[in-house]
PDB file of N, CA and C in Angstrom:
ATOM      1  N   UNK A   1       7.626  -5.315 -16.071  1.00  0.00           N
ATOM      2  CA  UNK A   1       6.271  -5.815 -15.929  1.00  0.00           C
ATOM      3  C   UNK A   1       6.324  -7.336 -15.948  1.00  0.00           C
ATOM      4  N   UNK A   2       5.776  -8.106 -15.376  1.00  0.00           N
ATOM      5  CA  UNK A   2       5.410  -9.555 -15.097  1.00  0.00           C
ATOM      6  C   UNK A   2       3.961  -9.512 -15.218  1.00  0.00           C
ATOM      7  N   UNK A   3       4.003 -11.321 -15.379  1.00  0.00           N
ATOM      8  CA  UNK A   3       2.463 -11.744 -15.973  1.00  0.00           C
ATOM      9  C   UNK A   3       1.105 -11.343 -14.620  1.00  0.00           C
ATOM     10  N   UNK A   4       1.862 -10.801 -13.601  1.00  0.00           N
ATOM     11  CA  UNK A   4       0.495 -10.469 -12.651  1.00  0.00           C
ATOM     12  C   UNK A   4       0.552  -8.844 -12.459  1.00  0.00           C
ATOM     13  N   UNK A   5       1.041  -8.041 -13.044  1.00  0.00           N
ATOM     14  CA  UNK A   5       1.066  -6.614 -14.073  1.00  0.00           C
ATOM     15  C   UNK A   5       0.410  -6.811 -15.242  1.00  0.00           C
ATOM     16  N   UNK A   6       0.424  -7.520 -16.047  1.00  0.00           N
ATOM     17  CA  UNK A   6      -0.324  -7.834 -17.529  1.00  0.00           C
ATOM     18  C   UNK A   6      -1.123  -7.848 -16.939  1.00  0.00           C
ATOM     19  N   UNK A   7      -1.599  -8.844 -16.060  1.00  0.00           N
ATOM     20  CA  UNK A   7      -3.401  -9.478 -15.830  1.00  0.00           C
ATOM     21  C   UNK A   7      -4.115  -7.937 -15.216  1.00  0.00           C
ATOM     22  N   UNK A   8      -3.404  -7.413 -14.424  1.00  0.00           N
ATOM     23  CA  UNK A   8      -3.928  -6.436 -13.880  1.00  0.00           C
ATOM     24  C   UNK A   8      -4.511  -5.276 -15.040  1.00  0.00           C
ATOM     25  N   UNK A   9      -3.454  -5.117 -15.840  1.00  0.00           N
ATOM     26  CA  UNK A   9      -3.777  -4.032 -16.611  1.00  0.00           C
ATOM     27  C   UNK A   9      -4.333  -4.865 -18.038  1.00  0.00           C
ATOM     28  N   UNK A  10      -4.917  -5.601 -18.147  1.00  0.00           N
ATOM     29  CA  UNK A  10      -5.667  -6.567 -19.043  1.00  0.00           C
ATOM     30  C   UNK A  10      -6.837  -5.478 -19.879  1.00  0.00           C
ATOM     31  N   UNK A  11      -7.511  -4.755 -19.008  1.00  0.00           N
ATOM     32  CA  UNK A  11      -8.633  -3.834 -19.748  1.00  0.00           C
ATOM     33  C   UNK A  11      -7.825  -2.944 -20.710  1.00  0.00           C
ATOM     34  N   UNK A  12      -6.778  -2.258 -20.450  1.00  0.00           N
ATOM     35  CA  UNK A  12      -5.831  -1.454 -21.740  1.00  0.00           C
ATOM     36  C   UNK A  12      -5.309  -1.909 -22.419  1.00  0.00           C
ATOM     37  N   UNK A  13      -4.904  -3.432 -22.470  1.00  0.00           N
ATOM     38  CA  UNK A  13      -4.169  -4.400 -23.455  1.00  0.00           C
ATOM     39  C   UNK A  13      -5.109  -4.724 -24.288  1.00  0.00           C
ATOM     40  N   UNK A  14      -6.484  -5.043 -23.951  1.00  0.00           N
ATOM     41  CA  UNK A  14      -7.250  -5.141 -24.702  1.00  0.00           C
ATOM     42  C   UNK A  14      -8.104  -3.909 -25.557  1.00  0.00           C
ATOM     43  N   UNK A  15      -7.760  -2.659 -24.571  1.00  0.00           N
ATOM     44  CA  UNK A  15      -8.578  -1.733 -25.805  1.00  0.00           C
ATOM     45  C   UNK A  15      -7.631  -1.495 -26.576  1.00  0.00           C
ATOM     46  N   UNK A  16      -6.447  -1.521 -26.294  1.00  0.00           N
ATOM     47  CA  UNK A  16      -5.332  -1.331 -27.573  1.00  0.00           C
ATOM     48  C   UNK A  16      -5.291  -2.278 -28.361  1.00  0.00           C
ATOM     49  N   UNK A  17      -5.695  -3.466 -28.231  1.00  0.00           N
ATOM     50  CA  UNK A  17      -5.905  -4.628 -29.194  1.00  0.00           C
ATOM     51  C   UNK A  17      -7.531  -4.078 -30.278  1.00  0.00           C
ATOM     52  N   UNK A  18      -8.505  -3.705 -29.143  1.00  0.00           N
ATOM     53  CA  UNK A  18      -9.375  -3.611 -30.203  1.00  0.00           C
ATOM     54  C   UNK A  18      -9.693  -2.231 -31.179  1.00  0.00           C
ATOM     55  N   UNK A  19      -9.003  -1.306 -30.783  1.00  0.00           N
ATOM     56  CA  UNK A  19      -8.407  -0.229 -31.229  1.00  0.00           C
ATOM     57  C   UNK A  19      -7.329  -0.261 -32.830  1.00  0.00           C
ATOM     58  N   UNK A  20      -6.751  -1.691 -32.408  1.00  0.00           N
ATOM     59  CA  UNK A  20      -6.037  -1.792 -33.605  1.00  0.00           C
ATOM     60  C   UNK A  20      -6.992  -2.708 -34.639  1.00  0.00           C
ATOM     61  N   UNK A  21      -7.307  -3.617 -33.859  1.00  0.00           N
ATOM     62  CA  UNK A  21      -8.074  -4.231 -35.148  1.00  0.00           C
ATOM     63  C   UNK A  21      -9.051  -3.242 -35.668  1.00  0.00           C
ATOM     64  N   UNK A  22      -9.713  -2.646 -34.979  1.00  0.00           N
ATOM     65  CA  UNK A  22     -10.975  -1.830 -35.318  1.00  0.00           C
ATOM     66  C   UNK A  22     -10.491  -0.575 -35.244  1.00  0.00           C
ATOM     67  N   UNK A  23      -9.836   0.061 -36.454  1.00  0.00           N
ATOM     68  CA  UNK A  23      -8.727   1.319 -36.259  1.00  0.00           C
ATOM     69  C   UNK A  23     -10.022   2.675 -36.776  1.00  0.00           C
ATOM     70  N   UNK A  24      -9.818   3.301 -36.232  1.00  0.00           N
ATOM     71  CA  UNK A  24     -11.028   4.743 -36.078  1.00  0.00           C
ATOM     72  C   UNK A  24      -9.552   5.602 -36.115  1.00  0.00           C
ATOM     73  N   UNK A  25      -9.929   6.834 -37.083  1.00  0.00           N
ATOM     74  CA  UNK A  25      -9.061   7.891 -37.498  1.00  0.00           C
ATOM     75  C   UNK A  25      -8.740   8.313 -36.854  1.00  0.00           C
ATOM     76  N   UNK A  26      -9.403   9.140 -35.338  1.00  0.00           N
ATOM     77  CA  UNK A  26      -9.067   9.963 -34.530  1.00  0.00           C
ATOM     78  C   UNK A  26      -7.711   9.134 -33.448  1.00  0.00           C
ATOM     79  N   UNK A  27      -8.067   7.761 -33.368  1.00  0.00           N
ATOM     80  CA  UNK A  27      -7.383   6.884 -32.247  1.00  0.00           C
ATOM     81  C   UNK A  27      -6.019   6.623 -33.123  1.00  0.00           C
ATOM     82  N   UNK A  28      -6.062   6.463 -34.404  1.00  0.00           N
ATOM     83  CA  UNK A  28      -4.817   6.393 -35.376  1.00  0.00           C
ATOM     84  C   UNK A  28      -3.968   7.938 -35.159  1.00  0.00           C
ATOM     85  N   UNK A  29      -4.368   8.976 -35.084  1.00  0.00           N
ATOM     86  CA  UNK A  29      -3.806  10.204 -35.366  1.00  0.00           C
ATOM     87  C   UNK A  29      -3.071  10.039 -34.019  1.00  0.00           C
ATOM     88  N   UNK A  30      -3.819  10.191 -32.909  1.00  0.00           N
ATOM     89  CA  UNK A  30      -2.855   9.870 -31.567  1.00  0.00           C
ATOM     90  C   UNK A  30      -2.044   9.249 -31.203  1.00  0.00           C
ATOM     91  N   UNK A  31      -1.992   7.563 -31.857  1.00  0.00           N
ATOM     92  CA  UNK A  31      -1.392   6.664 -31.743  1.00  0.00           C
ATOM     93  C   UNK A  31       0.165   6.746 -32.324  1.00  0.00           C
ATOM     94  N   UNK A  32      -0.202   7.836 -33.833  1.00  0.00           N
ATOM     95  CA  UNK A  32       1.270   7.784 -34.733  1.00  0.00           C
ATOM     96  C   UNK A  32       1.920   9.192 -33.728  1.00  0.00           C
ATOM     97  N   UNK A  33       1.229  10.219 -33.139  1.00  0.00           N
ATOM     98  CA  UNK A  33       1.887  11.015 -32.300  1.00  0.00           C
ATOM     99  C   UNK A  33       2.651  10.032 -30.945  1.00  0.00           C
ATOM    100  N   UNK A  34       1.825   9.495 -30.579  1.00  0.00           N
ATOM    101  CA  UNK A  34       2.463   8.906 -29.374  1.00  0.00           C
ATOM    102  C   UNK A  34       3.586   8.106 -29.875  1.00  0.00           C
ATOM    103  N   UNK A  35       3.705   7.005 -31.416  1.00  0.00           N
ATOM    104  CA  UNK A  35       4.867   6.692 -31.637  1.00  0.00           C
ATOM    105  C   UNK A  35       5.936   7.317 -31.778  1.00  0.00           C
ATOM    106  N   UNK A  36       5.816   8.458 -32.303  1.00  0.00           N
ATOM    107  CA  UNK A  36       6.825   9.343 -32.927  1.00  0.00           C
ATOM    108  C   UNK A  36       7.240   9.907 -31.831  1.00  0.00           C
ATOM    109  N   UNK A  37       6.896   9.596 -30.522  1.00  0.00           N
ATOM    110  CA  UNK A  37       7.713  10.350 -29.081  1.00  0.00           C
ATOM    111  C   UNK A  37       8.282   9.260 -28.707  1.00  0.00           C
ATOM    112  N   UNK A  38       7.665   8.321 -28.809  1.00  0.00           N
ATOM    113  CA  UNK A  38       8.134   6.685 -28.512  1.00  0.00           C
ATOM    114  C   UNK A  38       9.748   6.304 -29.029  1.00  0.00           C
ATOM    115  N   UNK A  39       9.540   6.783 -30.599  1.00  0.00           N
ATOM    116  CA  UNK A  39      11.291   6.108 -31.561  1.00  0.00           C
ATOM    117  C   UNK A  39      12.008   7.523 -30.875  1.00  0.00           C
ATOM    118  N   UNK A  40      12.085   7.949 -30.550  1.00  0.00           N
ATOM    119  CA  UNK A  40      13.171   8.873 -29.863  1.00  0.00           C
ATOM    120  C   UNK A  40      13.671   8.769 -28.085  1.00  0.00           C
ATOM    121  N   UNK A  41      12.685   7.976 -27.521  1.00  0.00           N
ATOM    122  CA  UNK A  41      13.058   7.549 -26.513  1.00  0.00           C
ATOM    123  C   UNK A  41      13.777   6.801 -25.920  1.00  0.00           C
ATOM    124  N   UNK A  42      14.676   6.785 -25.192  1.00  0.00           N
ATOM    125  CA  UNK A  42      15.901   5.638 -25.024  1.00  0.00           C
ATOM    126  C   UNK A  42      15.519   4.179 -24.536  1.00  0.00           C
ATOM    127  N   UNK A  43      14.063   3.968 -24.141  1.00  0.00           N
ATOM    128  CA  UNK A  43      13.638   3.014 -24.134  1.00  0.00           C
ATOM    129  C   UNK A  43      12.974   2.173 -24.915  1.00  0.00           C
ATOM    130  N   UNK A  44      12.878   3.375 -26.295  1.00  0.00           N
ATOM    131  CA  UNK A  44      12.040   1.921 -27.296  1.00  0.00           C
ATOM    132  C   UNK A  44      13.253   1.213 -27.477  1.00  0.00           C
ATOM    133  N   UNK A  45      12.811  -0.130 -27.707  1.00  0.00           N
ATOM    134  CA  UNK A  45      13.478  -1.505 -28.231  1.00  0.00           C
ATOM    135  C   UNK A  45      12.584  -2.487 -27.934  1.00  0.00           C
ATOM    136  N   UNK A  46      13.452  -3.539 -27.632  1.00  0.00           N
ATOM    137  CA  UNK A  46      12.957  -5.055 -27.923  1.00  0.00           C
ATOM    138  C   UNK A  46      12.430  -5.903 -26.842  1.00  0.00           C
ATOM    139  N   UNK A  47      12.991  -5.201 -25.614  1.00  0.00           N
ATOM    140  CA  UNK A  47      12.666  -5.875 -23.905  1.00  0.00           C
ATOM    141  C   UNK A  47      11.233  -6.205 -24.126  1.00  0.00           C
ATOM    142  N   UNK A  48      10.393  -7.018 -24.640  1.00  0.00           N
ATOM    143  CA  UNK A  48       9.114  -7.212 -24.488  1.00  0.00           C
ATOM    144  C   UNK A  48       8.786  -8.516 -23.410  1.00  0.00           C
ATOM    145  N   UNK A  49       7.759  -8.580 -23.141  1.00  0.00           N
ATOM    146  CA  UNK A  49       7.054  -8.972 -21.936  1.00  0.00           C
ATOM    147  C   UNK A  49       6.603 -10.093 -22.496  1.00  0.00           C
ATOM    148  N   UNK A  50       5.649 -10.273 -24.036  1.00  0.00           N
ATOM    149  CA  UNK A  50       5.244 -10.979 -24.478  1.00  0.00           C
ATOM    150  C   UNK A  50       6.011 -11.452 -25.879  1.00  0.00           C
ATOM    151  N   UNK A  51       7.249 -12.049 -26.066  1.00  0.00           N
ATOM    152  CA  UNK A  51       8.253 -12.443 -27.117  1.00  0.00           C
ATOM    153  C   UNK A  51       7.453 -12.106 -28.493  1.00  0.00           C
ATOM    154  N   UNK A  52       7.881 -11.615 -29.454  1.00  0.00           N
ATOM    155  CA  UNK A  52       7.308 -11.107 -30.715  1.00  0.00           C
ATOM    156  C   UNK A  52       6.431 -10.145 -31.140  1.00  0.00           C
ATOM    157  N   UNK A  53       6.670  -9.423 -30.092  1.00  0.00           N
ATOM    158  CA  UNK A  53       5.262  -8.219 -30.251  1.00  0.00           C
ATOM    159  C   UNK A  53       6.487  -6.855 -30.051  1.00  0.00           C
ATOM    160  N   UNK A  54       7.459  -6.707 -30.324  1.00  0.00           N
ATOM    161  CA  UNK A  54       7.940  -5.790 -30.203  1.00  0.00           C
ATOM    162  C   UNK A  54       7.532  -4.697 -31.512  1.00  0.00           C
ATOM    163  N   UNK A  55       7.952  -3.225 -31.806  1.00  0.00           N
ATOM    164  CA  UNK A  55       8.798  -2.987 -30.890  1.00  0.00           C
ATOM    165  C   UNK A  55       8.361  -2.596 -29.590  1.00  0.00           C
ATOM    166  N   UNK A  56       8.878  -2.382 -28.324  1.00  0.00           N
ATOM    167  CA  UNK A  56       8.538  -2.346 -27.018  1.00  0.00           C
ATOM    168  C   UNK A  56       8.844  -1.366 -26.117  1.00  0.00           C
ATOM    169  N   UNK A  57       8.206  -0.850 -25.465  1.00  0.00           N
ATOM    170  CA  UNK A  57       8.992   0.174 -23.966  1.00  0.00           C
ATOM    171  C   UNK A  57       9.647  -1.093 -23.131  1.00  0.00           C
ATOM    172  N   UNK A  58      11.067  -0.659 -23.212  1.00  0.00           N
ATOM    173  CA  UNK A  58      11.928  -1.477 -22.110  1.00  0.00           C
ATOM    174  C   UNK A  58      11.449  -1.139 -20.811  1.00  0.00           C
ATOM    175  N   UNK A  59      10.546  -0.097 -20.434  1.00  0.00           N
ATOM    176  CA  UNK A  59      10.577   0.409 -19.177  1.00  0.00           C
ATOM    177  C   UNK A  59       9.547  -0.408 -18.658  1.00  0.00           C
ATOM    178  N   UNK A  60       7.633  -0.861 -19.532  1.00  0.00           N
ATOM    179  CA  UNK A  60       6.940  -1.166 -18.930  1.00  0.00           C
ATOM    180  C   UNK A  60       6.661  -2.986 -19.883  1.00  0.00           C
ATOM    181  N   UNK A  61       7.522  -2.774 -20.155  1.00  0.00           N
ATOM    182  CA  UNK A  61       7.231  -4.263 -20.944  1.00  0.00           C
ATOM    183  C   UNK A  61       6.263  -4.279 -22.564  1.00  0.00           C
ATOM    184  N   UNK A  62       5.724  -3.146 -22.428  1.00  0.00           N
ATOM    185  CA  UNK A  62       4.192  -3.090 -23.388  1.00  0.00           C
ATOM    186  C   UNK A  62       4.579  -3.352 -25.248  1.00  0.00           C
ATOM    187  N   UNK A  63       4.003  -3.931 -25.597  1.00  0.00           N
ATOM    188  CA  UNK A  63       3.976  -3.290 -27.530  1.00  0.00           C
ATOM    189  C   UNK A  63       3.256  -2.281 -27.477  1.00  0.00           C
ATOM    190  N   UNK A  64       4.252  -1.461 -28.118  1.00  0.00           N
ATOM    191  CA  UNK A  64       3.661  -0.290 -28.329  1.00  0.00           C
ATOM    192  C   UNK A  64       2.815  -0.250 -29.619  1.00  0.00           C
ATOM    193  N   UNK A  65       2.697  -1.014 -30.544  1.00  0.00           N
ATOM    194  CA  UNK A  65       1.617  -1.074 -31.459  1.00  0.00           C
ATOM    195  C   UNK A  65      -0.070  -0.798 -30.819  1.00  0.00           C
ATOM    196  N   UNK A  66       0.199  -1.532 -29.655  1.00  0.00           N
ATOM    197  CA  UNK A  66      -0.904  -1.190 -28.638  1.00  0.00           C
ATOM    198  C   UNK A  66      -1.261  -0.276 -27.372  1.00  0.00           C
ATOM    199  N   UNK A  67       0.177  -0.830 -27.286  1.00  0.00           N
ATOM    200  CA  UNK A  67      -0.103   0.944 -25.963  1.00  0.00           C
ATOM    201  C   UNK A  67      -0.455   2.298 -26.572  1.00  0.00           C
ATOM    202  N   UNK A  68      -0.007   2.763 -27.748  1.00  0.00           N
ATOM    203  CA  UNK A  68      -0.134   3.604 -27.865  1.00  0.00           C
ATOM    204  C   UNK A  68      -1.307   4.043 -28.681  1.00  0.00           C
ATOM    205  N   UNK A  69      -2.051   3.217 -28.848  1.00  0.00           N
ATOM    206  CA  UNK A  69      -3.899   2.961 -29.463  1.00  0.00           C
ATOM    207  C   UNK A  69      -4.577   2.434 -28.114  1.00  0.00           C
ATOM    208  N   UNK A  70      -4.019   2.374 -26.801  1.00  0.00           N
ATOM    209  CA  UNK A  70      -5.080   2.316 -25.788  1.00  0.00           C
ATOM    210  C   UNK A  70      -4.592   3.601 -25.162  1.00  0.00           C
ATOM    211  N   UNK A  71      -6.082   4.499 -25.638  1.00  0.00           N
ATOM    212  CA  UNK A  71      -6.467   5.867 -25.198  1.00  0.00           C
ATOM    213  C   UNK A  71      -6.295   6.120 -23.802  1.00  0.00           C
ATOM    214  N   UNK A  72      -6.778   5.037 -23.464  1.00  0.00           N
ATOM    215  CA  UNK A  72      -6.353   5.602 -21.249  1.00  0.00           C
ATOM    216  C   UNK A  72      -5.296   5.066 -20.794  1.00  0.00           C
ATOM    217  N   UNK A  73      -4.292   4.734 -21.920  1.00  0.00           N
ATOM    218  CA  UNK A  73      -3.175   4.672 -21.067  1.00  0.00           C
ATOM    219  C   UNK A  73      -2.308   5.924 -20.958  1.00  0.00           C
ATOM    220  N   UNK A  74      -0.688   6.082 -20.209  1.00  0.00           N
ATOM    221  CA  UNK A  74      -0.266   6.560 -20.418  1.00  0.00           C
ATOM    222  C   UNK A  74       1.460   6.179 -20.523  1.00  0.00           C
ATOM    223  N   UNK A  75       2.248   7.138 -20.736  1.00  0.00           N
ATOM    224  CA  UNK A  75       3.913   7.023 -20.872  1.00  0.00           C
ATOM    225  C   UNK A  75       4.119   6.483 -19.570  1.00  0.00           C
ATOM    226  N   UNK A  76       5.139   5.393 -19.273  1.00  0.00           N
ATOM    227  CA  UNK A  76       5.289   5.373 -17.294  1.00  0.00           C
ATOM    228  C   UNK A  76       6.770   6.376 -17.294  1.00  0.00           C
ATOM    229  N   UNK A  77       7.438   7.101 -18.261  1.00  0.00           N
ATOM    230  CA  UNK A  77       8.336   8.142 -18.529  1.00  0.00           C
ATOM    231  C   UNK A  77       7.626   9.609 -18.615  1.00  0.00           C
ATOM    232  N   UNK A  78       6.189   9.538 -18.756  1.00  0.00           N
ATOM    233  CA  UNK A  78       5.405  10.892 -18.399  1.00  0.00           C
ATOM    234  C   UNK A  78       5.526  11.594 -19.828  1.00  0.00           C
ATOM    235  N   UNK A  79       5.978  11.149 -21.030  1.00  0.00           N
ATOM    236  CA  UNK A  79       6.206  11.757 -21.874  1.00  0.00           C
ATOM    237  C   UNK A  79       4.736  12.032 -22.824  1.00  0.00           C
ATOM    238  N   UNK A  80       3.670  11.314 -22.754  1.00  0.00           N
ATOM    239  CA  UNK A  80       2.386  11.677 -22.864  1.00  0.00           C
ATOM    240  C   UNK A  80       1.482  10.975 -21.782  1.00  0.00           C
ATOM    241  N   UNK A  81       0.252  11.495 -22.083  1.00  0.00           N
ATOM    242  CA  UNK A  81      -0.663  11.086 -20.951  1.00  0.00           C
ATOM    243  C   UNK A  81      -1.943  10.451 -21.881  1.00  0.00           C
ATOM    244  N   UNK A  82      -2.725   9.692 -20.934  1.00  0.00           N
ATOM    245  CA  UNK A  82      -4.017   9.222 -21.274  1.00  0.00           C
ATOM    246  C   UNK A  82      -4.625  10.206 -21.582  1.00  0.00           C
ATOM    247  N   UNK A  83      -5.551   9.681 -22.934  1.00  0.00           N
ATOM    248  CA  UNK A  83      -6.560  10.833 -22.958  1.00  0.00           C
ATOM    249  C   UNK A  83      -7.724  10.679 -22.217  1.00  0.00           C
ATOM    250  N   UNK A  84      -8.240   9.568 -22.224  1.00  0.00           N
ATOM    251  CA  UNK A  84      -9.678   8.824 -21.795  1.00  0.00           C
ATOM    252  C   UNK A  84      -9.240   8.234 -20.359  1.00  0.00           C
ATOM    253  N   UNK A  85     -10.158   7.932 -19.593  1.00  0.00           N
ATOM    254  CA  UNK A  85     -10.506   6.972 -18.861  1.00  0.00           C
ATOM    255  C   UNK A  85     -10.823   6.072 -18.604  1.00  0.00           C
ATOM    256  N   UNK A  86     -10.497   4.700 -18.782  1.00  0.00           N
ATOM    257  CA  UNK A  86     -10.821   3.322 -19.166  1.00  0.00           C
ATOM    258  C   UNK A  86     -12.325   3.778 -19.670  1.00  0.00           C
ATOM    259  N   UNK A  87     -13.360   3.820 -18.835  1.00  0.00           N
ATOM    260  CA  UNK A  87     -14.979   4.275 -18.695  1.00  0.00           C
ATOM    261  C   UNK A  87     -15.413   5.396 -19.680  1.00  0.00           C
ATOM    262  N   UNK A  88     -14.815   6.424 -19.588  1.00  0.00           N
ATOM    263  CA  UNK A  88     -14.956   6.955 -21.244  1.00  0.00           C
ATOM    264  C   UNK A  88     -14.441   6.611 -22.305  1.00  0.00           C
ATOM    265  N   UNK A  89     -13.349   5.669 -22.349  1.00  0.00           N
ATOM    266  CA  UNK A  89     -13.073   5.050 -23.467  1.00  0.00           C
ATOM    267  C   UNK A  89     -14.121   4.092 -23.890  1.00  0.00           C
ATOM    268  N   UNK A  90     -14.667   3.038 -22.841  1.00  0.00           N
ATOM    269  CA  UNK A  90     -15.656   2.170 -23.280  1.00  0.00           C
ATOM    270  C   UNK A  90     -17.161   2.956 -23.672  1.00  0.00           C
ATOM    271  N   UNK A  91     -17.649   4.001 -22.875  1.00  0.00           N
ATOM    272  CA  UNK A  91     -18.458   4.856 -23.680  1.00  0.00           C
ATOM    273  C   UNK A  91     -18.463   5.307 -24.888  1.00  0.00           C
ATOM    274  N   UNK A  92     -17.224   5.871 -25.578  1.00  0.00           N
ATOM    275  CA  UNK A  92     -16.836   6.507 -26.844  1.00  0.00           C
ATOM    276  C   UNK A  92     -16.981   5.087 -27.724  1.00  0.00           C
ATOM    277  N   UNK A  93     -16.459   4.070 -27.307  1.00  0.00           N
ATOM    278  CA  UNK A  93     -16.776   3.105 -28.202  1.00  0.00           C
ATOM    279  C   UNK A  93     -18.266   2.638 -28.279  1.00  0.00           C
ATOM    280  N   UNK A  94     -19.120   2.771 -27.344  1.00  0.00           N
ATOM    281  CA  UNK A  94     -20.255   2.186 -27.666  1.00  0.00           C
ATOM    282  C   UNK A  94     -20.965   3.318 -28.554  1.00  0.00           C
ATOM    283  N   UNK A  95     -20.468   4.540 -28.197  1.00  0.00           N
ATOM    284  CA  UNK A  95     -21.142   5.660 -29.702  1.00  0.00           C
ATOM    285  C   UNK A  95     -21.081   5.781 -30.635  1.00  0.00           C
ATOM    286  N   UNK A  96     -19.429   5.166 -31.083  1.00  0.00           N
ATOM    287  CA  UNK A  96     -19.148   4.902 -32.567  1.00  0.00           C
ATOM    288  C   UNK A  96     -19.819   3.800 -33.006  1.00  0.00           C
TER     289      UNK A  96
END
C-alpha cells in the first residue's frame, strides 16, 4: 500500500481510529477475533505503511489495531470479511 491507497481508503482508517478511541463491546469482541486470526498469519509483522503503528499486515500495509475495529473492512488474504458497509457502519454509529 502507498500514500495514494491510504488516501483512498481514508473512510476505514478512520472508522478504525474512531472505533478505537470510542471502543463499543460488540466492535471489541470482533476486533480480538479478527486479531487472533491475524497472530497466526504469516503476514503479521512490522512492514507498516505508517512507521510506529505496528503490529501490521505485511500484505496491505494496515495497523491492525485498526483494521481490525474498522467493521467494513476486510482480510486482503480472505481470512475474514467485513461485517458492515462503510454506510451501515456510519448508520450504526449514529444509533449508538
Amino acid at each position: 500500500m502507498n500514500l495514494i491507497e491510504i488516501w483512498k481508503n481514508k473512510g476505514l482508517i478512520l472508522e478504525g481510529i474512531m472505533n478505537k478511541l470510542f471502543t463499543k463491546d460488540h466492535v471489541e469482541e470482533i476486533a480480538n477475533k479478527r486479531y487472533e486470526i491475524c497472530k497466526q498469519c504469516k503476514h503479521h509483522g512490522k512492514e507498516c505503511i505508517v512507521p510506529g503503528t505496528g503490529p501490521c499486515c505485511a500484505l496491505c500495509g494496515c495497523c491492525l489495531e485498526l483494521k481490525t475495529r474498522s467493521l467494513s473492512s476486510d482480510c486482503p488474504e480472505g481470512k475474514w470479511e467485513a461485517v458492515l458497509t462503510e454506510e451501515e457502519e456510519d448508520l450504526l454509529n449514529e444509533q449508538l
